[in-house]
N, C-alpha and C. Protein backbone atom coordinates (compact mmCIF):
# COMPACT_ATOMS: atom_id res chain seq x y z
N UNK A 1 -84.16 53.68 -10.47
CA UNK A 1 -82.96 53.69 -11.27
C UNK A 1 -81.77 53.72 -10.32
N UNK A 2 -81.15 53.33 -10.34
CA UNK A 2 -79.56 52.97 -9.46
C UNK A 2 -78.80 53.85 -9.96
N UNK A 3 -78.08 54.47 -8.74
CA UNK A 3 -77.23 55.58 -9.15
C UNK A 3 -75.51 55.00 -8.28
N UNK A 4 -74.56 55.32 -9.17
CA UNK A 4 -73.01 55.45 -8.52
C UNK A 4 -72.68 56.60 -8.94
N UNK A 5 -72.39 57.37 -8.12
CA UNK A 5 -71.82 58.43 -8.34
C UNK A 5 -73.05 59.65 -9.02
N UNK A 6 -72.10 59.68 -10.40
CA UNK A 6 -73.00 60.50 -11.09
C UNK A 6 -73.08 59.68 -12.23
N UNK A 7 -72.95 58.36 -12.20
CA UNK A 7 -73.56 57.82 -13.34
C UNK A 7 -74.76 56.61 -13.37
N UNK A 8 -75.34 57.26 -14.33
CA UNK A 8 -76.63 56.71 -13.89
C UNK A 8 -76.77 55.26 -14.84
N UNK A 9 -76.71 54.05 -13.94
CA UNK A 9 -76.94 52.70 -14.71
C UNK A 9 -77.78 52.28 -15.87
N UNK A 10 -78.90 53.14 -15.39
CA UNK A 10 -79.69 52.96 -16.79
C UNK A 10 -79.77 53.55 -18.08
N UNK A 11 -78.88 54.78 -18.31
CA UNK A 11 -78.31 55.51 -19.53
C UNK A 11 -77.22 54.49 -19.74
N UNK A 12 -76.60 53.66 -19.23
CA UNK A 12 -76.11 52.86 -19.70
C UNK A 12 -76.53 51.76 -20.52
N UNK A 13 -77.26 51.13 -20.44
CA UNK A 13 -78.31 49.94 -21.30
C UNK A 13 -78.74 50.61 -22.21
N UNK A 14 -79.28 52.40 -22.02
CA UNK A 14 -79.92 52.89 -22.97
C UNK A 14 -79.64 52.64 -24.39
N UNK A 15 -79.91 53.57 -25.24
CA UNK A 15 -79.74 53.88 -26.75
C UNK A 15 -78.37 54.13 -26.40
N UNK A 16 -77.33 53.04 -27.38
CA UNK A 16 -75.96 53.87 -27.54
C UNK A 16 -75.95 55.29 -28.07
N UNK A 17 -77.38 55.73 -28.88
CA UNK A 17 -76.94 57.30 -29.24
C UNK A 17 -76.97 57.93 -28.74
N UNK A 18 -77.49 58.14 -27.46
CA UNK A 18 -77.88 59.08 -26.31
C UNK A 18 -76.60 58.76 -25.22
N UNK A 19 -75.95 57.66 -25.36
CA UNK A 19 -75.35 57.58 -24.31
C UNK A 19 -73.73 58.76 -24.07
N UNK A 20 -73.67 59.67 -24.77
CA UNK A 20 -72.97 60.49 -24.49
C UNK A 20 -73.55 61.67 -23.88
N UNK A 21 -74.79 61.92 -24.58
CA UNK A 21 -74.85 63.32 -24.00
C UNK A 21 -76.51 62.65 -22.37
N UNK A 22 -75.94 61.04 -22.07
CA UNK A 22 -76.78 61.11 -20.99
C UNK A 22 -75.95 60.79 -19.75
N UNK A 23 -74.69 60.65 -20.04
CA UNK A 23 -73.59 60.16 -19.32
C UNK A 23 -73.10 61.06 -18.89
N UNK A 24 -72.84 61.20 -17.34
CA UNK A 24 -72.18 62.54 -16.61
C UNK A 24 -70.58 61.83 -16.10
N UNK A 25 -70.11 62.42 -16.26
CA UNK A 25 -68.42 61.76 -15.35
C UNK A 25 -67.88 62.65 -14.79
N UNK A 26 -67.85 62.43 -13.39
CA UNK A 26 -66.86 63.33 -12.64
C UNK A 26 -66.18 62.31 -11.65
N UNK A 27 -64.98 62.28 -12.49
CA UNK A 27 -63.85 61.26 -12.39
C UNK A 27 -63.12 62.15 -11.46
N UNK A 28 -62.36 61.31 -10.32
CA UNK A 28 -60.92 62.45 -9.95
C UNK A 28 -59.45 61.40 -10.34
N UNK A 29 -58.84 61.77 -11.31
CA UNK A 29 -57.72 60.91 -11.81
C UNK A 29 -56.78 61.16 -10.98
N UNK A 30 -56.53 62.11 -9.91
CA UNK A 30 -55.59 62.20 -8.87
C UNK A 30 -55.68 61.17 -7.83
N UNK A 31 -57.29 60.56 -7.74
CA UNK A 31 -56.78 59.36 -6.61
C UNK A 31 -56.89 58.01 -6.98
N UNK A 32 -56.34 57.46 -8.25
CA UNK A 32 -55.86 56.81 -8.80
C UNK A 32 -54.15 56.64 -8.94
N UNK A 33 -53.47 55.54 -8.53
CA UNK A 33 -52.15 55.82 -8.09
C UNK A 33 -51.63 54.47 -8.66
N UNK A 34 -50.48 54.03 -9.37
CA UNK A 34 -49.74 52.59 -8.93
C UNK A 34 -48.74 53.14 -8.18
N UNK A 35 -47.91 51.65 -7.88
CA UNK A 35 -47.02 51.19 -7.39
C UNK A 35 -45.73 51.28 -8.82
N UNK A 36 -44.80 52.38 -8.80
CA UNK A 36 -43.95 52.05 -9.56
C UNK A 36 -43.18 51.08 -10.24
N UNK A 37 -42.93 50.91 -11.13
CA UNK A 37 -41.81 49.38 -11.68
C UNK A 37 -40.69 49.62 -10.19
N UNK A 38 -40.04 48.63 -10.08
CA UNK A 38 -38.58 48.71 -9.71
C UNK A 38 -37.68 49.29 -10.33
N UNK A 39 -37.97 49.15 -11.65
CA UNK A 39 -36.38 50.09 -12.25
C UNK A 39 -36.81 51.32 -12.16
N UNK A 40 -37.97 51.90 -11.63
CA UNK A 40 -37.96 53.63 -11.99
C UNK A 40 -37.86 53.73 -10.35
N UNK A 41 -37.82 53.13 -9.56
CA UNK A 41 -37.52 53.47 -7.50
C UNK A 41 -36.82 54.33 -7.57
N UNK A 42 -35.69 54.13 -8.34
CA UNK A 42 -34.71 55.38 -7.91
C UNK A 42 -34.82 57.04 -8.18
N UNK A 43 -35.43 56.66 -9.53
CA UNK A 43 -36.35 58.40 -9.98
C UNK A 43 -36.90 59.07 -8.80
N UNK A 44 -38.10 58.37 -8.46
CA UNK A 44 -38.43 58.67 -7.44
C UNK A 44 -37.91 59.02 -5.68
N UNK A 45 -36.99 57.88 -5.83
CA UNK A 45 -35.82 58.74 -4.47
C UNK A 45 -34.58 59.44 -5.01
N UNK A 46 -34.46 60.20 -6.20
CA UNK A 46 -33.69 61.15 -6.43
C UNK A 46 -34.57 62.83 -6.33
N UNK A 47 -35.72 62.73 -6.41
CA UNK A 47 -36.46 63.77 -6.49
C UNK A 47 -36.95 64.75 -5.34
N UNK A 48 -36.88 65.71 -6.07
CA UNK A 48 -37.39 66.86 -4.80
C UNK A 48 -38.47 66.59 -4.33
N UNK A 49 -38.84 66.89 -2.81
CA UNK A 49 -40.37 66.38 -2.42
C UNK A 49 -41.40 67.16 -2.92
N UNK A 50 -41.14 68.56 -3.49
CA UNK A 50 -42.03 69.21 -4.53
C UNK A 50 -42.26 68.76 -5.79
N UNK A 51 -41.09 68.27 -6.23
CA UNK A 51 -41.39 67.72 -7.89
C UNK A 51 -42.02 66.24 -7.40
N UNK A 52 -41.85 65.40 -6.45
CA UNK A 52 -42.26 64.10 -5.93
C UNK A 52 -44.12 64.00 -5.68
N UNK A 53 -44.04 65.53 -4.88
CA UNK A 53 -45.82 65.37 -4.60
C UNK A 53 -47.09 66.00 -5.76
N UNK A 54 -45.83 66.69 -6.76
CA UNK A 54 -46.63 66.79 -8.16
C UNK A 54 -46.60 65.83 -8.70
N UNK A 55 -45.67 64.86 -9.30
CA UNK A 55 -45.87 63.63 -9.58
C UNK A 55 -46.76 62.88 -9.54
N UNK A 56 -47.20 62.52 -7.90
CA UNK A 56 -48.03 61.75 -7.64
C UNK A 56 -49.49 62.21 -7.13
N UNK A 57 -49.47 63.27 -6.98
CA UNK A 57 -50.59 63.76 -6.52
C UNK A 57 -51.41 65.01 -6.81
N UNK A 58 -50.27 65.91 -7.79
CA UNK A 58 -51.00 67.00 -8.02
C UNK A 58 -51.45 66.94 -9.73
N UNK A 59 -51.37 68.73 -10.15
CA UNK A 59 -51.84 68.64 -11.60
C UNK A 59 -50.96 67.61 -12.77
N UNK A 60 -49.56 68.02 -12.58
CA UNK A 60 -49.37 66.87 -13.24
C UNK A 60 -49.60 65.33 -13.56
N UNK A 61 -49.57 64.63 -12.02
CA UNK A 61 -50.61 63.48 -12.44
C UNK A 61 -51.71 63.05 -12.47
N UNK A 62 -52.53 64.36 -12.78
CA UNK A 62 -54.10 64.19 -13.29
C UNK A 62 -53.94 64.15 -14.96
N UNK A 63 -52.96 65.07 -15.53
CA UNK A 63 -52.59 65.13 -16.94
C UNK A 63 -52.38 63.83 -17.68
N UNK A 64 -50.91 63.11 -16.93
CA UNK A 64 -50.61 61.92 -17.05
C UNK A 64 -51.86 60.78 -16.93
N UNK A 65 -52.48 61.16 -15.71
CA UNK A 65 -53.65 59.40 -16.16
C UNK A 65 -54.41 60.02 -17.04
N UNK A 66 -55.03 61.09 -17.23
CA UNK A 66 -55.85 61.39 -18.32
C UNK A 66 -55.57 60.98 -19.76
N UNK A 67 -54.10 61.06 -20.06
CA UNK A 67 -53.31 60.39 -21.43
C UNK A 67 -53.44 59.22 -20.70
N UNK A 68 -53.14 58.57 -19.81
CA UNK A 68 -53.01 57.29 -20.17
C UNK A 68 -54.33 56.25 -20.12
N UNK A 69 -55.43 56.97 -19.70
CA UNK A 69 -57.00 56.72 -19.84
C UNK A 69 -57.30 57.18 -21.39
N UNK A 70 -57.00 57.80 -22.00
CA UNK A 70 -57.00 58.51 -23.38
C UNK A 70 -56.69 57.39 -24.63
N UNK A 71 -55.20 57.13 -24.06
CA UNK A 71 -54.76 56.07 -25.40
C UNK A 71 -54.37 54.94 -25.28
N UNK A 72 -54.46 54.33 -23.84
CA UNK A 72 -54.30 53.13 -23.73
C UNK A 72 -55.72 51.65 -23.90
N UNK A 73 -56.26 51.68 -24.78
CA UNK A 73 -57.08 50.77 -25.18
C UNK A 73 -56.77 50.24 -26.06
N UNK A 74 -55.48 49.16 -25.84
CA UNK A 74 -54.73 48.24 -26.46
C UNK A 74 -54.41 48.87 -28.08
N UNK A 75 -54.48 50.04 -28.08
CA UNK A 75 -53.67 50.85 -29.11
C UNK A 75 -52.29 51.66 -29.32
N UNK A 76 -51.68 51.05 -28.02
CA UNK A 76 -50.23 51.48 -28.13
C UNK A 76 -49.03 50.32 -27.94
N UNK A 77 -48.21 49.79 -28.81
CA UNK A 77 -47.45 48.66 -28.62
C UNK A 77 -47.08 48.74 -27.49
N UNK A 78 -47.22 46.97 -27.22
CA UNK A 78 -45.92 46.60 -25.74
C UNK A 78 -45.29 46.56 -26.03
N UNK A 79 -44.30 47.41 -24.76
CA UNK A 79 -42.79 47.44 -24.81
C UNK A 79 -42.35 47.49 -23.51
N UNK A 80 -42.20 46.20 -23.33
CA UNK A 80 -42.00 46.00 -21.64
C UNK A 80 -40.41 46.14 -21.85
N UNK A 81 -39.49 45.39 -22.60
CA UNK A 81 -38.33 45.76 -22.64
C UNK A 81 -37.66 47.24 -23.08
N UNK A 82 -38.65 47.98 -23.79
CA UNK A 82 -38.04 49.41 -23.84
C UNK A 82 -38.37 49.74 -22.36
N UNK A 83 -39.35 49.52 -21.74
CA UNK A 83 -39.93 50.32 -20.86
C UNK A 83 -38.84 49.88 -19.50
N UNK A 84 -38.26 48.51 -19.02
CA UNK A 84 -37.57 48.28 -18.57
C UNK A 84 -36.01 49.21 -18.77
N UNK A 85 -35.98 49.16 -19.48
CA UNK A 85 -34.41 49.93 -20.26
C UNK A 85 -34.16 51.22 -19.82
N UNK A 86 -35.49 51.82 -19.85
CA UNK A 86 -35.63 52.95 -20.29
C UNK A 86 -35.95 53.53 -18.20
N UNK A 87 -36.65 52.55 -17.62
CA UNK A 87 -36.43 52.82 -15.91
C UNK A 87 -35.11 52.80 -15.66
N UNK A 88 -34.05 51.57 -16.10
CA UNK A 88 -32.91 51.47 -15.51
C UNK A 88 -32.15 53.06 -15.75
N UNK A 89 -32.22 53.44 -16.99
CA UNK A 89 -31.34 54.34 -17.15
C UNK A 89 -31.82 55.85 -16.83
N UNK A 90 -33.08 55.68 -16.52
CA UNK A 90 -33.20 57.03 -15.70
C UNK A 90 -32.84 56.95 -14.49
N UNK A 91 -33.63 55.55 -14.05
CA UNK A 91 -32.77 55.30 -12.58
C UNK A 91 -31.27 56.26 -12.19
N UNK A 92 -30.26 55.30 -13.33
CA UNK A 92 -28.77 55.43 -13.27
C UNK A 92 -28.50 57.03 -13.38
N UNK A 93 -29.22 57.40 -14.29
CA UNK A 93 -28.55 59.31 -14.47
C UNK A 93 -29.55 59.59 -13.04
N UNK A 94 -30.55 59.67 -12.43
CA UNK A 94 -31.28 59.97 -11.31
C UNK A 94 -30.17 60.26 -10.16
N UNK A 95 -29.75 58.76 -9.74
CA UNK A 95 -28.36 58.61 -9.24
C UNK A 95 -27.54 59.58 -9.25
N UNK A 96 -26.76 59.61 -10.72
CA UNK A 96 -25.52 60.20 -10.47
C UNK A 96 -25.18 61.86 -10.50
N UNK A 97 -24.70 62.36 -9.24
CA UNK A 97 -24.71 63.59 -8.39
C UNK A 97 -23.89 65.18 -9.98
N UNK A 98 -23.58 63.93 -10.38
CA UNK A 98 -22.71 65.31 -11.61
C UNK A 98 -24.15 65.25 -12.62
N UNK A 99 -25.05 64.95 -13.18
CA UNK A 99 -26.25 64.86 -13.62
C UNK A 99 -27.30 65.67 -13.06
N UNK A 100 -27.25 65.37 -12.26
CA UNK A 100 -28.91 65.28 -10.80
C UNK A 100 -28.35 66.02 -9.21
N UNK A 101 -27.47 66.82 -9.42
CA UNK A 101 -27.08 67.32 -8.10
C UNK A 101 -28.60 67.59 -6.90
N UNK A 102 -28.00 67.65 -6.10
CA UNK A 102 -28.71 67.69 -4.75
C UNK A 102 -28.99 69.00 -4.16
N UNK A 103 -30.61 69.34 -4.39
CA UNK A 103 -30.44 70.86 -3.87
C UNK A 103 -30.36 71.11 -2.27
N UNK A 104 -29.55 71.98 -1.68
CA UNK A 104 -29.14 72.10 0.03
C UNK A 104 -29.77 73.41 -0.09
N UNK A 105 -29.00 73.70 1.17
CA UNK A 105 -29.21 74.94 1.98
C UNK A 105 -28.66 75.89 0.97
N UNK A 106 -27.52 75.70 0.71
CA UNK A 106 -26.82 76.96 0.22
C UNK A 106 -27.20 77.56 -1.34
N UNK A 107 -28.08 76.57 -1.85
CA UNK A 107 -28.88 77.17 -2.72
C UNK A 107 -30.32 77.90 -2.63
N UNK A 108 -30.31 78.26 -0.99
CA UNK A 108 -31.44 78.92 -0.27
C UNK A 108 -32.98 78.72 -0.94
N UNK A 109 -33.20 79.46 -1.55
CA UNK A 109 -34.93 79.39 -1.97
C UNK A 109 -35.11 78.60 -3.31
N UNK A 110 -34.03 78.52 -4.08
CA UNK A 110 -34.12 77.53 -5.12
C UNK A 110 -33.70 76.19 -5.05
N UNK A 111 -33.18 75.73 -3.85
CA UNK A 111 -32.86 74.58 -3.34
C UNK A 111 -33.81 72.99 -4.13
N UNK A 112 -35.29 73.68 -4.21
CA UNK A 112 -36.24 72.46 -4.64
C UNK A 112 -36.32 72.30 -6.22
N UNK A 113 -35.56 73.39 -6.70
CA UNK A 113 -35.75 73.55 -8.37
C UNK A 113 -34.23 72.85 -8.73
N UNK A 114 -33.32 72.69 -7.88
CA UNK A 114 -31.53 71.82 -7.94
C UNK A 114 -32.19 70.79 -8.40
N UNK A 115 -31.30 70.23 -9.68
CA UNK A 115 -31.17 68.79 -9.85
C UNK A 115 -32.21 68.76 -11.35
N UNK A 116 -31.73 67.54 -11.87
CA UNK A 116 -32.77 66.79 -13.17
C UNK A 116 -34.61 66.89 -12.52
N UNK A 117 -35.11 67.54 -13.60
CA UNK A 117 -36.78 67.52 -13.31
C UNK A 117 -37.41 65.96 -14.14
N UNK A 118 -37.97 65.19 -12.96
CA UNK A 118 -37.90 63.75 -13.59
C UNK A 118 -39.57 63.52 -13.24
N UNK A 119 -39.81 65.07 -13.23
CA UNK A 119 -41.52 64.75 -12.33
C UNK A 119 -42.75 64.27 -13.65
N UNK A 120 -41.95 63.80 -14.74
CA UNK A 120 -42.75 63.48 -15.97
C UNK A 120 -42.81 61.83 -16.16
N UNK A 121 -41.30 61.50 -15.93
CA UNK A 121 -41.06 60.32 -15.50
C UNK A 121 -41.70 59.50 -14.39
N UNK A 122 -41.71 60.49 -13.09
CA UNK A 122 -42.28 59.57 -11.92
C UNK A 122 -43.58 59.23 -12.18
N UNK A 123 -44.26 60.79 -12.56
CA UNK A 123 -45.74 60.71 -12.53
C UNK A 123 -46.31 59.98 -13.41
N UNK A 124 -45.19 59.15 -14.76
CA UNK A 124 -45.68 58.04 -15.58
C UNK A 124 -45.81 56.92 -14.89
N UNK A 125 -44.34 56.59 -14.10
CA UNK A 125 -44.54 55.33 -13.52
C UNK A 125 -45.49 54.96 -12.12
N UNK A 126 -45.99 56.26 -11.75
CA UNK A 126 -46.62 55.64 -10.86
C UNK A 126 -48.45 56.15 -11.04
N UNK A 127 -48.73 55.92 -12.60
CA UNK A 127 -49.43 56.29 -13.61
C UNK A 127 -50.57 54.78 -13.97
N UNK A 128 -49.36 53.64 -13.79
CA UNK A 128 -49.58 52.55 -14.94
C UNK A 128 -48.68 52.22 -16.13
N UNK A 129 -48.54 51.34 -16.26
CA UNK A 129 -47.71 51.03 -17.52
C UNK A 129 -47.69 51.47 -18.83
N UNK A 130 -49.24 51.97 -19.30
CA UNK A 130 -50.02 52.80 -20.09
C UNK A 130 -49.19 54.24 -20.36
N UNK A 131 -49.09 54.41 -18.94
CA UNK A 131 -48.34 56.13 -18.72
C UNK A 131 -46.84 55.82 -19.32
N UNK A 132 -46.53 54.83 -19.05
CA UNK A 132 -44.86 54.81 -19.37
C UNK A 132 -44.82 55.03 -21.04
N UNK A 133 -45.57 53.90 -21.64
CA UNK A 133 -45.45 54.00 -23.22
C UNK A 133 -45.74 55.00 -23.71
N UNK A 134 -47.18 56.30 -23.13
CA UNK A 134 -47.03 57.75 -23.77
C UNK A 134 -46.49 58.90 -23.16
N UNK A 135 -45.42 58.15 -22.12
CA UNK A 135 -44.68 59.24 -21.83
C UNK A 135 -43.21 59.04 -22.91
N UNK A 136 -42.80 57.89 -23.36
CA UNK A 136 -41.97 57.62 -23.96
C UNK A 136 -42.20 58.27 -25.64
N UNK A 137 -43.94 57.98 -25.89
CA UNK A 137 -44.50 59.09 -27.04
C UNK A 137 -43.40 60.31 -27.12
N UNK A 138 -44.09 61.04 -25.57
CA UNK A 138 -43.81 62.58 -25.51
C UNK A 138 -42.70 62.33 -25.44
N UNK A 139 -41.59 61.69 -25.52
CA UNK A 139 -39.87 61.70 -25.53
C UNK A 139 -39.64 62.04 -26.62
N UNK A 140 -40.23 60.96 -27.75
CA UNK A 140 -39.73 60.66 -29.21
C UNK A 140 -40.26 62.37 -29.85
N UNK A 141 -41.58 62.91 -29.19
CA UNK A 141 -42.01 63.79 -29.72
C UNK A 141 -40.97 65.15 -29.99
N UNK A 142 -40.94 64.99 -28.86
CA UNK A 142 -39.95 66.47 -27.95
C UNK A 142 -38.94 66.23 -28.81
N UNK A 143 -38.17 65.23 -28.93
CA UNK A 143 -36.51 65.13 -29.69
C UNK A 143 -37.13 65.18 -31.15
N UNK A 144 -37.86 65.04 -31.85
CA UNK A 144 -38.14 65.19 -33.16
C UNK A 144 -38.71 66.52 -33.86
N UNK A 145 -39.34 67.56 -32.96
CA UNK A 145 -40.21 68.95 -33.16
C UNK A 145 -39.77 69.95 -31.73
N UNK A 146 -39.66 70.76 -32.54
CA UNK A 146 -39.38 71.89 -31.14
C UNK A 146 -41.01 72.00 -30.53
N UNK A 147 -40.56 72.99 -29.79
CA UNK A 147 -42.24 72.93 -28.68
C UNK A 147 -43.32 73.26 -29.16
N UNK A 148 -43.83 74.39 -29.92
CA UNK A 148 -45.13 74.63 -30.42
C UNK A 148 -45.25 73.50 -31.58
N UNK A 149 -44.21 72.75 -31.96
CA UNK A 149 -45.01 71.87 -33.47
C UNK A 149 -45.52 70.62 -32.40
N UNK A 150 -44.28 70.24 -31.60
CA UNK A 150 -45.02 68.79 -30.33
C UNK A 150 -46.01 68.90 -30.09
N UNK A 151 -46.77 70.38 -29.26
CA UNK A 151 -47.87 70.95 -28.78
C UNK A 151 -49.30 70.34 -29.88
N UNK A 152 -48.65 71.06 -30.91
CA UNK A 152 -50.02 71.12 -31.98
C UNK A 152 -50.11 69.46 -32.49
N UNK A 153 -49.04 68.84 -32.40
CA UNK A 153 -49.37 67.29 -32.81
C UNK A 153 -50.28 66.64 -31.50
N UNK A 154 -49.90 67.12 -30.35
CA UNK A 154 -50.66 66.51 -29.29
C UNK A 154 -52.16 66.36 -29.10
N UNK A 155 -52.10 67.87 -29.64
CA UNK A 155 -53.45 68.73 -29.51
C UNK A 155 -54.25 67.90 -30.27
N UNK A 156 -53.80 67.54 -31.75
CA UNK A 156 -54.15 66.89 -32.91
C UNK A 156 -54.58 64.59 -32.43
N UNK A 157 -53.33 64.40 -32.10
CA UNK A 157 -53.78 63.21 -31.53
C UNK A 157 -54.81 63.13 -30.33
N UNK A 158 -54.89 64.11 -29.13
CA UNK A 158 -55.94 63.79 -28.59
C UNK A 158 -57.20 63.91 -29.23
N UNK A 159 -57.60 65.63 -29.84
CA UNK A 159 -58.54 65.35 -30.39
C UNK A 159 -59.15 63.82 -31.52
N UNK A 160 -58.03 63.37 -32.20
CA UNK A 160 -58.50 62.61 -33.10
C UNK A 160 -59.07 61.26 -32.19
N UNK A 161 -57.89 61.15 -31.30
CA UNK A 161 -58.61 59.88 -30.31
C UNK A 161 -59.96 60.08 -29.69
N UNK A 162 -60.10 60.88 -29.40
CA UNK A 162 -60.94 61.01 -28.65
C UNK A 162 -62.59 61.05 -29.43
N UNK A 163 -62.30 61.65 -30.81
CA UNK A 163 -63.35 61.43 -32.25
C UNK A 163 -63.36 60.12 -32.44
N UNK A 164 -62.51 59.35 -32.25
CA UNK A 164 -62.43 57.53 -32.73
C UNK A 164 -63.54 56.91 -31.72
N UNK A 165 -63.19 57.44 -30.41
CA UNK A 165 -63.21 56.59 -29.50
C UNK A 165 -65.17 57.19 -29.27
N UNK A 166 -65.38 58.56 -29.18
CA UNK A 166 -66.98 59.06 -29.90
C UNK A 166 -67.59 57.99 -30.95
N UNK A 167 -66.96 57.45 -31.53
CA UNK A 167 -67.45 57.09 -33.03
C UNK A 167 -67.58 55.52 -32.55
N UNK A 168 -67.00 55.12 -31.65
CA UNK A 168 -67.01 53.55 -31.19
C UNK A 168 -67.92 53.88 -30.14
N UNK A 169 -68.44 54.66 -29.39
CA UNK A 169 -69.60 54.27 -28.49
C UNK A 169 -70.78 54.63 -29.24
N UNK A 170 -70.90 55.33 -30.04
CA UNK A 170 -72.15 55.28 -31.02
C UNK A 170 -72.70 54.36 -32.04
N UNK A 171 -71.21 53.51 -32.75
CA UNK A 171 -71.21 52.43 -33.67
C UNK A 171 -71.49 51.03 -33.21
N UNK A 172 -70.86 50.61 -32.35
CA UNK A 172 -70.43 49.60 -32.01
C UNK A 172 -70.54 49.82 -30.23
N UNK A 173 -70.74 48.07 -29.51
CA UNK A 173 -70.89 47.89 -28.39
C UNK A 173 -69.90 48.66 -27.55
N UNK A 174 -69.79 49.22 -26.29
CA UNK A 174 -68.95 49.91 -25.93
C UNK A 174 -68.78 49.70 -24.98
N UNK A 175 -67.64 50.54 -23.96
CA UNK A 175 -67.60 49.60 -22.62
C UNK A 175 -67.09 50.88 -21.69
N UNK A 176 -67.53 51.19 -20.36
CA UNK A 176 -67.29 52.54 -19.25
C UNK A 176 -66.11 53.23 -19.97
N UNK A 177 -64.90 52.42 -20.39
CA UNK A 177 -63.38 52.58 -20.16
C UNK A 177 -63.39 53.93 -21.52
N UNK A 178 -64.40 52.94 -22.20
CA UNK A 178 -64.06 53.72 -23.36
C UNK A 178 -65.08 55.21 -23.46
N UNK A 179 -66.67 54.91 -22.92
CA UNK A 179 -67.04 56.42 -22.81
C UNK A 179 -66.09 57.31 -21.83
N UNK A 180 -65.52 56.84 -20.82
CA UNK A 180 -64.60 58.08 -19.98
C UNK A 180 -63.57 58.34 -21.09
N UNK A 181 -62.94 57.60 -21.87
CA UNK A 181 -62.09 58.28 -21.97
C UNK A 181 -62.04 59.33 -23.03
N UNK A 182 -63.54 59.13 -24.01
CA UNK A 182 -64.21 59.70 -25.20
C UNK A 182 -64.68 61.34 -24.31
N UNK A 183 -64.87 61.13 -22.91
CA UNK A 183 -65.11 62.27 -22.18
C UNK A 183 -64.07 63.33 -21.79
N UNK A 184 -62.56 63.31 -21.96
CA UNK A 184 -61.60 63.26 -20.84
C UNK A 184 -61.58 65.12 -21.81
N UNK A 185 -60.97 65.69 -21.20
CA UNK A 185 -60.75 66.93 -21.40
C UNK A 185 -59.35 67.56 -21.33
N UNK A 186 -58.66 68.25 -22.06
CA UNK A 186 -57.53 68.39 -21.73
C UNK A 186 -56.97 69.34 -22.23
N UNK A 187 -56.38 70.35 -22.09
CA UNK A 187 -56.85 72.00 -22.70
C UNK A 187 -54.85 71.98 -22.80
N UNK A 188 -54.59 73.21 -24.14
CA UNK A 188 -53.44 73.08 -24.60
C UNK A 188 -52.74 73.49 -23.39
N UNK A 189 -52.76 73.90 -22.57
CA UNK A 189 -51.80 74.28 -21.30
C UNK A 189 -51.31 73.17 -20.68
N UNK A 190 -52.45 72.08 -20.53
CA UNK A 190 -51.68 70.58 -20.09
C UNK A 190 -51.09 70.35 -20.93
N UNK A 191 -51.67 70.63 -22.32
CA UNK A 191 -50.67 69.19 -23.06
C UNK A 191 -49.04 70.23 -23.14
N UNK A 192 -49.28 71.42 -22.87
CA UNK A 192 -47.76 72.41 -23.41
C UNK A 192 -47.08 72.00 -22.10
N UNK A 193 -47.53 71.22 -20.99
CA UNK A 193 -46.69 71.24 -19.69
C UNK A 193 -46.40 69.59 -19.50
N UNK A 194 -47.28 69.24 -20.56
CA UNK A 194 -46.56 67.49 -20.87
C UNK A 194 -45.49 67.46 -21.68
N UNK A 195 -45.40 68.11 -22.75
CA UNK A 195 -44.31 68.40 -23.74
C UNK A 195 -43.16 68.69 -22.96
N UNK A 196 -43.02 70.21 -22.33
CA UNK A 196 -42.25 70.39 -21.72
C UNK A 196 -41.30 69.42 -20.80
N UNK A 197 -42.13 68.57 -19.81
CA UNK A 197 -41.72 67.63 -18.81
C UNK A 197 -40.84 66.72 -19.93
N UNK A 198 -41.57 66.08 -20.55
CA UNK A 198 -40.91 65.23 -21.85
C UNK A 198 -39.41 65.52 -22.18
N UNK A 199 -39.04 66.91 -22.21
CA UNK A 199 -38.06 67.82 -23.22
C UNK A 199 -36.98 67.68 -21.55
């Protein structure tokens, strides 16, 4: 039997009914990375190198690809022109110093916490395009419900996706993308620190 990783090729061919509880995944979504759009560059060189290396490398963007492994299986509209729009003008407030001031010296130990927190933003765009459209979700969310109702809708859409997406590898032919993401795990503390970033 041929093995990658920890998944074993031949629980794959198997019985689609078994193929959940014969399927092991130990994914690391942290070393998975893009290349940002151009219109979000500047987010990213407005940012603290603490909010910059959570972004791209720590818990936060394990959260972020996990949503965007979660709900991107051609179930969220394109919106390349919101998504364009929507880089430029973070870009532009990123930029400007009365917005996004610059933390120095003389703000001694809080120096890295100065300025707009855009580490929700970066860690979308350099996520996938996927990340941009449900980080734009968690925008619409945040401005429409204060924090514990966002929370509990989140809580509510992952679980339900993630029941859909169960129900399509048991029903119907299925494909890796979709058992990982029927696997993905994500406990209310991420999703209360996705909300937040969002807000």
């Amino acid at each position: 039997m041929a093995q990658i990783g920890e998944l074993s090729l031949a629980a794959v061919s198997g019985s689609q009914k078994n193929a959940l509880s014969l399927i092991s995944f130990n994914l690391d979504f942290s070393l998975i990375k893009f290349t940002a759009p151009k219109e979000y560059e500047d987010v990213g060189n407005c940012l603290s190198l603490r909010r910059k290396k959570e972004a791209e490398d720590g818990h936060f963007h394990v959260i972020t690809r996990k949503l965007e492994v979660l709900f991107v299986q051609d179930d969220l509209p394109k919106v390349p022109h919101l998504m364009e729009a929507y880089g430029k003008r973070a870009s532009e407030i990123s930029k400007n110093r009365k917005f996004n001031p610059k933390g120095s010296t003389e703000h001694g130990a809080f120096a890295p916490h100065i300025g707009a927190d855009g580490t929700g933003i970066w860690a979308a765009a350099t996520s996938g395009k996927g990340a941009i459209a449900v980080h734009l979700l968690a925008c619409m969310l945040a401005y429409m419900f204060k924090g514990p109702e966002a929370i509990s809708i989140w809580t509510e859409l992952v679980s339900t996706r993630q029941q859909i997406l169960q129900r399509q590898v048991q029903e119907t032919e299925y494909s890796i993308s979709e058992i990982t993401a029927s696997q993905i795990r994500l406990d209310r503390k991420d999703i209360a620190d996705w909300d937040a970033s969002a807000r």
